[in-house]
N, C-alpha and C. Protein backbone atom coordinates (compact mmCIF):
# COMPACT_ATOMS: atom_id res chain seq x y z
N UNK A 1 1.10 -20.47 -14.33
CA UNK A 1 -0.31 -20.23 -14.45
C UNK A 1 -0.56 -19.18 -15.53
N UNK A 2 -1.13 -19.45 -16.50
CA UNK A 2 -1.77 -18.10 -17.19
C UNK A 2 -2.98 -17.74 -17.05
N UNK A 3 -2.54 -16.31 -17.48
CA UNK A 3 -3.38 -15.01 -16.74
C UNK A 3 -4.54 -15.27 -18.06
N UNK A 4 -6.02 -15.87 -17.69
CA UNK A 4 -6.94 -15.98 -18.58
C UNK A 4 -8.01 -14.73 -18.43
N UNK A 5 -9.00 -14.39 -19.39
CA UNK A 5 -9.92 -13.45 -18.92
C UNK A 5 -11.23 -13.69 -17.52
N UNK A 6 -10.85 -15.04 -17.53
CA UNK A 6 -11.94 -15.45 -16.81
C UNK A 6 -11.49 -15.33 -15.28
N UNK A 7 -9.70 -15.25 -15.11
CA UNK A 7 -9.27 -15.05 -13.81
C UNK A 7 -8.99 -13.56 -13.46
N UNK A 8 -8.88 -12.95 -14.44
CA UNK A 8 -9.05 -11.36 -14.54
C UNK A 8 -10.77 -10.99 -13.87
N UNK A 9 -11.57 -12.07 -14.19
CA UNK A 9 -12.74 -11.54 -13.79
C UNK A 9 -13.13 -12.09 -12.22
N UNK A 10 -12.19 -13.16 -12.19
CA UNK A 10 -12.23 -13.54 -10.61
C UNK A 10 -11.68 -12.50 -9.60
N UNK A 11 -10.24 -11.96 -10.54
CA UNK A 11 -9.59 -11.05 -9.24
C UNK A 11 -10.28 -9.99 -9.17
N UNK A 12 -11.35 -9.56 -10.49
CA UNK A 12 -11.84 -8.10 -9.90
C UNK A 12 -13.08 -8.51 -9.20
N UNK A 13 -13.82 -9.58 -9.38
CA UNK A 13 -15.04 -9.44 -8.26
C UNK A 13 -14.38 -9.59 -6.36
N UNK A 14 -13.27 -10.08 -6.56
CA UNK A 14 -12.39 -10.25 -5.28
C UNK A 14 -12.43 -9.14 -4.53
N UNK A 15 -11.54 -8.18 -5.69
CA UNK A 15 -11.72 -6.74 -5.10
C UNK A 15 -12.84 -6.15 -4.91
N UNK A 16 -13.87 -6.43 -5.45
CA UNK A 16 -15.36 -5.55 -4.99
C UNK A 16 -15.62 -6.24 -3.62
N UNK A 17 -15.69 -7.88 -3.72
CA UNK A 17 -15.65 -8.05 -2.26
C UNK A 17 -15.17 -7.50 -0.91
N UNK A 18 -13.33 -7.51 -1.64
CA UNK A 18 -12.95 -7.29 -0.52
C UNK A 18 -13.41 -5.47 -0.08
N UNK A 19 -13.73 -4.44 -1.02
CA UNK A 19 -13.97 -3.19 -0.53
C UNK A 19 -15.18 -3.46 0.13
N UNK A 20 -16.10 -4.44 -0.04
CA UNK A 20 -17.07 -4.08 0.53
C UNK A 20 -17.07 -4.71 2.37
N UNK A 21 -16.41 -5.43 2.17
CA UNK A 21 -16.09 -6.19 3.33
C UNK A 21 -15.07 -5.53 4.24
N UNK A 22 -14.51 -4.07 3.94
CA UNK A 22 -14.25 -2.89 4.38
C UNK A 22 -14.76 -2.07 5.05
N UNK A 23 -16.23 -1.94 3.94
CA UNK A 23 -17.65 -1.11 4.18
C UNK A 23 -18.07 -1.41 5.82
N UNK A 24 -18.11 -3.05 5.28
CA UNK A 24 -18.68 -3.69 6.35
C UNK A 24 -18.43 -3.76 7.77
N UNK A 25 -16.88 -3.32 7.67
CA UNK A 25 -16.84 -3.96 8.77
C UNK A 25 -16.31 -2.20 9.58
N UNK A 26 -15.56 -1.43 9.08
CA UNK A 26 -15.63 0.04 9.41
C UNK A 26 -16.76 1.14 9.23
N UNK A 27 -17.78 0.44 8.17
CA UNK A 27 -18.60 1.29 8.22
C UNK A 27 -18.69 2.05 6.80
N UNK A 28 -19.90 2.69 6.52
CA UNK A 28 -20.11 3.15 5.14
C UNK A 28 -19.32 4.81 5.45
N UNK A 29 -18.39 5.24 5.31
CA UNK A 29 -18.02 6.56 5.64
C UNK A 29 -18.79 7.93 4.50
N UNK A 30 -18.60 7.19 3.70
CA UNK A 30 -19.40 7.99 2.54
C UNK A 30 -20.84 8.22 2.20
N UNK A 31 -21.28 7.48 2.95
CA UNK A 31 -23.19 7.14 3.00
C UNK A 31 -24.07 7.17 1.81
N UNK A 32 -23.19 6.16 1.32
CA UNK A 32 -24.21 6.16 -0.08
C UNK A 32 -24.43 4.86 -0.23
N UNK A 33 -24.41 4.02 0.77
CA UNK A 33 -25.02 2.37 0.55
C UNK A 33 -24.12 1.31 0.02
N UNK A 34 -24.00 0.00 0.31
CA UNK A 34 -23.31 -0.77 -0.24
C UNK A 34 -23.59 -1.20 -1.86
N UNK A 35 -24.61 -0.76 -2.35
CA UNK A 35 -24.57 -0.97 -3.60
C UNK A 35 -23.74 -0.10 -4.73
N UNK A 36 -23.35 1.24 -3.94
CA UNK A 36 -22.42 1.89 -4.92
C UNK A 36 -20.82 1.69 -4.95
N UNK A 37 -20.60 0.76 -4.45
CA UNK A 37 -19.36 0.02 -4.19
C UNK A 37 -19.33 -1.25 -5.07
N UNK A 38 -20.47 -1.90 -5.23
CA UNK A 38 -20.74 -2.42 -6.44
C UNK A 38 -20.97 -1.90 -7.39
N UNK A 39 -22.04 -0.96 -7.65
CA UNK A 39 -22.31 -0.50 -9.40
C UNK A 39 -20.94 0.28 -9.76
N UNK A 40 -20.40 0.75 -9.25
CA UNK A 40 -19.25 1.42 -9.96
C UNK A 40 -18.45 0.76 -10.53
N UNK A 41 -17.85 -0.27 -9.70
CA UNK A 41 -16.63 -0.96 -10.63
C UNK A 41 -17.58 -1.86 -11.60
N UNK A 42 -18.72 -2.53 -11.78
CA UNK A 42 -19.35 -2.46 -12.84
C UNK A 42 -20.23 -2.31 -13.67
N UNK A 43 -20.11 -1.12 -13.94
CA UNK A 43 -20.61 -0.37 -14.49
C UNK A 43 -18.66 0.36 -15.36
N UNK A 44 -18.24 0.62 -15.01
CA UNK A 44 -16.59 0.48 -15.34
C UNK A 44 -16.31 -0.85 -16.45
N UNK A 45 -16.63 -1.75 -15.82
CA UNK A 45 -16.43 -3.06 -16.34
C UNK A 45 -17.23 -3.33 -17.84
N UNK A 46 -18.15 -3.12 -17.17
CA UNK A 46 -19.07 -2.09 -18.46
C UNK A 46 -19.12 -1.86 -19.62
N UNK A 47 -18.51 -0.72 -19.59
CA UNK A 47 -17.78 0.46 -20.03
C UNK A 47 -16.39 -0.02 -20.82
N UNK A 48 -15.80 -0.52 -20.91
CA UNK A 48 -14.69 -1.01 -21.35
C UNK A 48 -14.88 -2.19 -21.90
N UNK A 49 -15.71 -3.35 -21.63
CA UNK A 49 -15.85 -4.07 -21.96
C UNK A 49 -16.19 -4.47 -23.46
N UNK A 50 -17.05 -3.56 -24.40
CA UNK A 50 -16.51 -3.51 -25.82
C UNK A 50 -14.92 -3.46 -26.66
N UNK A 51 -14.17 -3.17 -25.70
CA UNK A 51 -12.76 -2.75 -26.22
C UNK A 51 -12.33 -4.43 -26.32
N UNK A 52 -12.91 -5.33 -25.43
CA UNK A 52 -11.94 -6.64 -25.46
C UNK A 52 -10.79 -6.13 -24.65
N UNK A 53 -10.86 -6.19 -23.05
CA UNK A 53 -9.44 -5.64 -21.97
C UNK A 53 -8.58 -6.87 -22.32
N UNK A 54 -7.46 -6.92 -22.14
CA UNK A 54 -6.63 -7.95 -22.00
C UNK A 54 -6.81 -8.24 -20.54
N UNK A 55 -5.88 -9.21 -20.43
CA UNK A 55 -6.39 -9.90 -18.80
C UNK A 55 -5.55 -9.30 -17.90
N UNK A 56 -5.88 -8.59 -16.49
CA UNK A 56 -5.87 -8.16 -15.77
C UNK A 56 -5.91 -6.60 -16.09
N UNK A 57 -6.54 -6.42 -16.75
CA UNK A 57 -6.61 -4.59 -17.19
C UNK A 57 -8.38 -4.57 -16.27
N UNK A 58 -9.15 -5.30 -16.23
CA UNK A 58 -10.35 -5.21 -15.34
C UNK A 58 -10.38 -4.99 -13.58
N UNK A 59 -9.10 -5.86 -13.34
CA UNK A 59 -8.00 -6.64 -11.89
C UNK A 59 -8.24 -4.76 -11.61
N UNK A 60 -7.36 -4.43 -12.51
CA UNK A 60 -6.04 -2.92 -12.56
C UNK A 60 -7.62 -1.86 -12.45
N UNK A 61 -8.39 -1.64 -13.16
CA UNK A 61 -9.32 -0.94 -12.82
C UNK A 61 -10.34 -0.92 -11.82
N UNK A 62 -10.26 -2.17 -10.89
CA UNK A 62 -11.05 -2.89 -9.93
C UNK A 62 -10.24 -1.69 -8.38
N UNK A 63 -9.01 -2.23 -8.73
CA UNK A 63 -8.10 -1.84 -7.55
C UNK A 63 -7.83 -0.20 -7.97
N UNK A 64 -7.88 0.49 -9.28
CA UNK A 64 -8.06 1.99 -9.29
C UNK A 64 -9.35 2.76 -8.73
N UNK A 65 -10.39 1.93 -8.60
CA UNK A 65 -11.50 2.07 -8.39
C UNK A 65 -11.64 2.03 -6.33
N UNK A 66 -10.86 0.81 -5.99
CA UNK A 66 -10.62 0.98 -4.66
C UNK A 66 -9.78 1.90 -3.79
N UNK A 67 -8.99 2.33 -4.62
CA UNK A 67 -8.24 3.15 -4.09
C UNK A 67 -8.46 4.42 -4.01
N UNK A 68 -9.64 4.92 -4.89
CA UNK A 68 -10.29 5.98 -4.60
C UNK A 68 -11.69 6.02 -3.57
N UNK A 69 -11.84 4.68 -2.92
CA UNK A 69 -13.06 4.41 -2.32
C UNK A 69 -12.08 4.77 -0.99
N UNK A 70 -10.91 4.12 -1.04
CA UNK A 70 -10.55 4.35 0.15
C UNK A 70 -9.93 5.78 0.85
N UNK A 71 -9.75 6.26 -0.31
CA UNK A 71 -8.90 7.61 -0.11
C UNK A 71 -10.31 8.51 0.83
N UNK A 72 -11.25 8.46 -0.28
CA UNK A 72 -12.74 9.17 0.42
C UNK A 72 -13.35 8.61 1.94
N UNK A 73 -13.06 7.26 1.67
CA UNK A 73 -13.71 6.62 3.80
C UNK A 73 -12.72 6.94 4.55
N UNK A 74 -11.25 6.82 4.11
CA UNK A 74 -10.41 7.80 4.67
C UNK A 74 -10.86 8.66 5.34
N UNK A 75 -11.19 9.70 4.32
CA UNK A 75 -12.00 11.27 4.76
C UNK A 75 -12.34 11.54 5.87
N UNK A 76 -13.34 10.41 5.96
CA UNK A 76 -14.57 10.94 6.48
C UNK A 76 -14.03 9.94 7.38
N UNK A 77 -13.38 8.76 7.98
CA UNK A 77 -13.11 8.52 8.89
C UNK A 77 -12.02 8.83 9.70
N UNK A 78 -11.85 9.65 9.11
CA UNK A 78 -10.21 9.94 10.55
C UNK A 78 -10.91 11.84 10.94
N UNK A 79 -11.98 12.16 10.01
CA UNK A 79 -12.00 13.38 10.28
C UNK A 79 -12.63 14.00 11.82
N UNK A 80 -12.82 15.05 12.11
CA UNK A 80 -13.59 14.81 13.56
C UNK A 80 -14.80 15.60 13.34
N UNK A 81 -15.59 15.96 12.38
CA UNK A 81 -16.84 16.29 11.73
C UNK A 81 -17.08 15.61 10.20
N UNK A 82 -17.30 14.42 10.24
CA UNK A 82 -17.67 13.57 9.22
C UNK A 82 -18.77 14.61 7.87
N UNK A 83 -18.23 14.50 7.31
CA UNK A 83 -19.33 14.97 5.95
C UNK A 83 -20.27 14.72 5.60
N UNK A 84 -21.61 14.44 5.39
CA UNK A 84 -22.63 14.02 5.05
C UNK A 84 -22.78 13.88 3.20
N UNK A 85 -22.18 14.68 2.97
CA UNK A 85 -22.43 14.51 1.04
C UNK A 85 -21.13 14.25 0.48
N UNK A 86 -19.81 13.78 1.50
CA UNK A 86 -18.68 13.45 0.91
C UNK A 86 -18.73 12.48 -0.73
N UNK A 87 -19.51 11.52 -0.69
CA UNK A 87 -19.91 11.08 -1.75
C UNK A 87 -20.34 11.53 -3.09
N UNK A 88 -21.02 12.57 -3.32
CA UNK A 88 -21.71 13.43 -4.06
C UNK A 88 -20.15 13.96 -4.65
N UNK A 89 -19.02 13.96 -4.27
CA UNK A 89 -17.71 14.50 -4.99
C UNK A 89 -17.28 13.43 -5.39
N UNK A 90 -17.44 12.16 -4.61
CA UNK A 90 -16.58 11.25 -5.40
C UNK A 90 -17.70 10.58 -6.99
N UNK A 91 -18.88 10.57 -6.84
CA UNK A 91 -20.29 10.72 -7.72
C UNK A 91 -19.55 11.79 -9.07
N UNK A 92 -19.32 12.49 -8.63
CA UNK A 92 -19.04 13.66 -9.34
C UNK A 92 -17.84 13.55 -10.38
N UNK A 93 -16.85 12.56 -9.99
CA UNK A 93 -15.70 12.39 -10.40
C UNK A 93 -15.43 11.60 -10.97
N UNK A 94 -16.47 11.03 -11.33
CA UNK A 94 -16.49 9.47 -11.96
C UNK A 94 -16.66 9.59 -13.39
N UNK A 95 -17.08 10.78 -14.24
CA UNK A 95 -17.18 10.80 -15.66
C UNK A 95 -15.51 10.83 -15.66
N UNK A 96 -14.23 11.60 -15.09
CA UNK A 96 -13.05 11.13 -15.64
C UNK A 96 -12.54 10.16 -15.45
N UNK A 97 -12.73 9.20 -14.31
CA UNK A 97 -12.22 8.08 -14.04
C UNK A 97 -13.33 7.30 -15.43
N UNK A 98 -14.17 7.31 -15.91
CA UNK A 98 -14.29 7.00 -16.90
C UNK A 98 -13.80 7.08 -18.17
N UNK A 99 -13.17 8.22 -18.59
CA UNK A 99 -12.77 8.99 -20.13
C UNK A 99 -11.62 8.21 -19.87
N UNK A 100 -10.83 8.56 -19.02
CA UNK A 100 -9.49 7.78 -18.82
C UNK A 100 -9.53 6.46 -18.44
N UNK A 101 -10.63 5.61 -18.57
CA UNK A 101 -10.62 4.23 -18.71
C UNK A 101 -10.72 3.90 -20.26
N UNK A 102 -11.64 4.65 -21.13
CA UNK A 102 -12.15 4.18 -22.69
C UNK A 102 -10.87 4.69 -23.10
N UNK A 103 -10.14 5.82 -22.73
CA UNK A 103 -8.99 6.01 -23.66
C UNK A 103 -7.44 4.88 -23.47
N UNK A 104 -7.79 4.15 -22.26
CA UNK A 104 -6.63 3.10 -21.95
C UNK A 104 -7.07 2.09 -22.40
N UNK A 105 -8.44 1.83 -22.44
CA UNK A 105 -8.62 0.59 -23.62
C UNK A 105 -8.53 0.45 -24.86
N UNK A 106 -8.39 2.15 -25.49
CA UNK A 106 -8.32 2.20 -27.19
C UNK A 106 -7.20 2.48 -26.86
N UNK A 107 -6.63 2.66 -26.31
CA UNK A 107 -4.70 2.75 -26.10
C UNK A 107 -4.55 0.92 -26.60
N UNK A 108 -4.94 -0.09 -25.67
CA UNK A 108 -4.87 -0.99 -25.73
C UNK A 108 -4.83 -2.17 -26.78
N UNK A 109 -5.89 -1.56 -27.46
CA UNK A 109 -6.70 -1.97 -28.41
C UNK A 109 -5.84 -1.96 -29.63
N UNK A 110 -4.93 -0.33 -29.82
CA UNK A 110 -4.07 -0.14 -30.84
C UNK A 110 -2.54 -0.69 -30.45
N UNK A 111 -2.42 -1.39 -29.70
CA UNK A 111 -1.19 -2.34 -29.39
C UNK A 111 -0.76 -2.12 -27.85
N UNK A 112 -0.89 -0.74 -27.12
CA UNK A 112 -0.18 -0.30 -25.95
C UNK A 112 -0.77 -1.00 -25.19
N UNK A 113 0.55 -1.26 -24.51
CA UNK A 113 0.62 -2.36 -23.42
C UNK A 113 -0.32 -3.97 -23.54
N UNK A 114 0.89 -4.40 -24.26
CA UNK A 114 1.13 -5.88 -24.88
C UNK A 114 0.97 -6.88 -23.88
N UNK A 115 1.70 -6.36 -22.55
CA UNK A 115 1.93 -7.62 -21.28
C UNK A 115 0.58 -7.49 -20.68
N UNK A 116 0.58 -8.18 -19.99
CA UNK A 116 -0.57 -8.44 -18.91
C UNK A 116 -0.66 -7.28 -17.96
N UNK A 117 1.02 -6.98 -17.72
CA UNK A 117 1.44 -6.56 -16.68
C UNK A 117 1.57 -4.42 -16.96
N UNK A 118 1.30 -4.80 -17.98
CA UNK A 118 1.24 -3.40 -19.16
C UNK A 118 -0.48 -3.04 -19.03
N UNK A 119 -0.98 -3.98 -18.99
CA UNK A 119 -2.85 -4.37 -19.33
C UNK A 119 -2.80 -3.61 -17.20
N UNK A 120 -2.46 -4.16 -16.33
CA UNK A 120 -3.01 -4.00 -15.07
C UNK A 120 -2.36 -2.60 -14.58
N UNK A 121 -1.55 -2.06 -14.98
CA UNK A 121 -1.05 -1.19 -15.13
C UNK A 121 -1.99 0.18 -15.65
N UNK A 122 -2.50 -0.36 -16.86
CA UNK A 122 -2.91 0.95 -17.75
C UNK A 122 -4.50 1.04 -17.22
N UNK A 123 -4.94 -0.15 -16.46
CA UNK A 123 -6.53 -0.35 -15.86
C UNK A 123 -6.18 0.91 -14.41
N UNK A 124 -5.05 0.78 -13.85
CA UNK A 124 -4.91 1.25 -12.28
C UNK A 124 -5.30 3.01 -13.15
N UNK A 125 -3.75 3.15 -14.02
CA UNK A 125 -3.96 4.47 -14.08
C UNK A 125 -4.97 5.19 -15.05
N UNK A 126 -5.54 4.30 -15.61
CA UNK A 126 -6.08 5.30 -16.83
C UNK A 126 -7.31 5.55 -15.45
N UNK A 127 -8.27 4.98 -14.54
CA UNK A 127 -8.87 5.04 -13.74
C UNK A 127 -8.55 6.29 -12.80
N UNK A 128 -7.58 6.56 -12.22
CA UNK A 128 -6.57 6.96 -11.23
C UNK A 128 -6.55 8.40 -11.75
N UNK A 129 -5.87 8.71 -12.78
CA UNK A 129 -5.46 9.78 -13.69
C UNK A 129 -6.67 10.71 -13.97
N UNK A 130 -8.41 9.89 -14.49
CA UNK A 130 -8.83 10.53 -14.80
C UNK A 130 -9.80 10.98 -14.12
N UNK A 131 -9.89 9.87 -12.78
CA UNK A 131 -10.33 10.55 -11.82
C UNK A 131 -9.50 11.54 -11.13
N UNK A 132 -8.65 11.62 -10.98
CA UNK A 132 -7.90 12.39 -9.98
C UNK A 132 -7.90 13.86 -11.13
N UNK A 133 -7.56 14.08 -12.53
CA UNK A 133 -8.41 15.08 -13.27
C UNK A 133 -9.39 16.09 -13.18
N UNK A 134 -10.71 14.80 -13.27
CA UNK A 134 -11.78 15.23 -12.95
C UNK A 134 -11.93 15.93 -11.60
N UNK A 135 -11.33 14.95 -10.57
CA UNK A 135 -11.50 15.95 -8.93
C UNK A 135 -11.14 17.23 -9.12
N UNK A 136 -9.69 17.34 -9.80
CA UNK A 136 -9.56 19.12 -9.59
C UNK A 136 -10.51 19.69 -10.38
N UNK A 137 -11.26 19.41 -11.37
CA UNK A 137 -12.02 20.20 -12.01
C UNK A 137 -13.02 20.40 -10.97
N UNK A 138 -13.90 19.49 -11.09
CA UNK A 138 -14.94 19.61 -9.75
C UNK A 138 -14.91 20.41 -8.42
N UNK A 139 -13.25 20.29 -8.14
CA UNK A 139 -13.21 20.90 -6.50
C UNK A 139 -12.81 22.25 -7.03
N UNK A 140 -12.58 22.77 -7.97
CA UNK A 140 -12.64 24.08 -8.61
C UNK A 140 -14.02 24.91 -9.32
N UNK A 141 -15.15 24.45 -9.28
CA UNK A 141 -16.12 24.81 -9.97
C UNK A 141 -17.08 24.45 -9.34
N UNK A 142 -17.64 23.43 -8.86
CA UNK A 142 -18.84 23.31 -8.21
C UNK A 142 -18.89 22.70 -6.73
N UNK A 143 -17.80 22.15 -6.23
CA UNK A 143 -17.68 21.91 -4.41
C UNK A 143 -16.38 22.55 -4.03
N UNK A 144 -16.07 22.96 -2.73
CA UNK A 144 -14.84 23.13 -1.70
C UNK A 144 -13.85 21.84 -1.52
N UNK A 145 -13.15 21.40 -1.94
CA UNK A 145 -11.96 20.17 -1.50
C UNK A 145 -11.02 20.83 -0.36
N UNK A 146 -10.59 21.95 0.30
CA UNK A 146 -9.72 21.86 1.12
C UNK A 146 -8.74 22.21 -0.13
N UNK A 147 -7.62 21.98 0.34
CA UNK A 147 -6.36 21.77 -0.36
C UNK A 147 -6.45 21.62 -2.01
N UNK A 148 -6.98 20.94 -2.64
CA UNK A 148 -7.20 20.87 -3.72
C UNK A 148 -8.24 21.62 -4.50
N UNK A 149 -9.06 23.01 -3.55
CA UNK A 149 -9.61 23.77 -4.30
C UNK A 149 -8.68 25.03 -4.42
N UNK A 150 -8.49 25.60 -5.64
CA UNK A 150 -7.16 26.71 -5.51
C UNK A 150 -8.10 28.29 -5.36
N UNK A 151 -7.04 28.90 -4.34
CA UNK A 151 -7.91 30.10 -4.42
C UNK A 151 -7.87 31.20 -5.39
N UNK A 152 -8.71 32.00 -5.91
CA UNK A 152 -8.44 33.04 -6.71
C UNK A 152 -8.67 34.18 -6.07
């Protein structure tokens, strides 16, 4: 089977499904509505989408994008005083999970990561990396993270 752009765009609406069908069925932990489970990954999609992704680099940013949805309903679901603005950090964190998406597509763009498998790869982390970045900045300057705010 080859990996076309058009099945790259099947597997990432898959994944928005399937997070939302997460939402759905545990509950919004983050309380910011089922539509921001949609606009993010595209609005991402977006965002990159001038670069020309190779196929499955959309897949790879779909599922970097979930994995930070889940880390946060996580949160707030196993905790035993749920957060009310838990969201508002992950909101917050989304200009690096952005920077580190445009810079893995002009990575891309100038030859890096040739395979498909190079392409779903550089979607997970350039997502992953620059959100997870951005969080320490954020949980250092303008909210409390627990563990990931350092003390001075």
């Amino acid at each position: 089977m080859k990996m076309t752009l058009s099945l790259d765009l099947k597997l990432f609406m898959a994944s928005i499904v399937l997070m939302l069908c997460v939402v759905l069925l545990f509950g919004d932990a983050m309380f910011v509505g089922l539509w921001y489970y949609v606009a993010v990954p595209v609005a991402a999609a977006l965002l990159v989408w001038p670069f020309k992704p190779r196929p499955l680099f959309l897949f790879g940013v779909s599922i970097g994008l979930d994995i930070t949805f889940a880390v946060y309903l996580c949160i707030n679901y196993f905790s035993n005083q749920p957060e009310g603005l838990l969201g508002l950090g992950h909101l917050f964190s989304l200009p690096g999970a952005a920077l580190g998406l445009i810079i893995c597509a002009f990575l891309m763009r100038r030859g890096f990561g040739t395979t498909i498998w190079a392409a779903l790869l550089l979607g997970i982390v350039g997502t992953l990396l620059g959100f997870i970045i951005n969080q320490l900045v954020v949980c250092n300057t303008v909210m409390w993270c627990g563990p990931l705010t350092v003390a001075v």
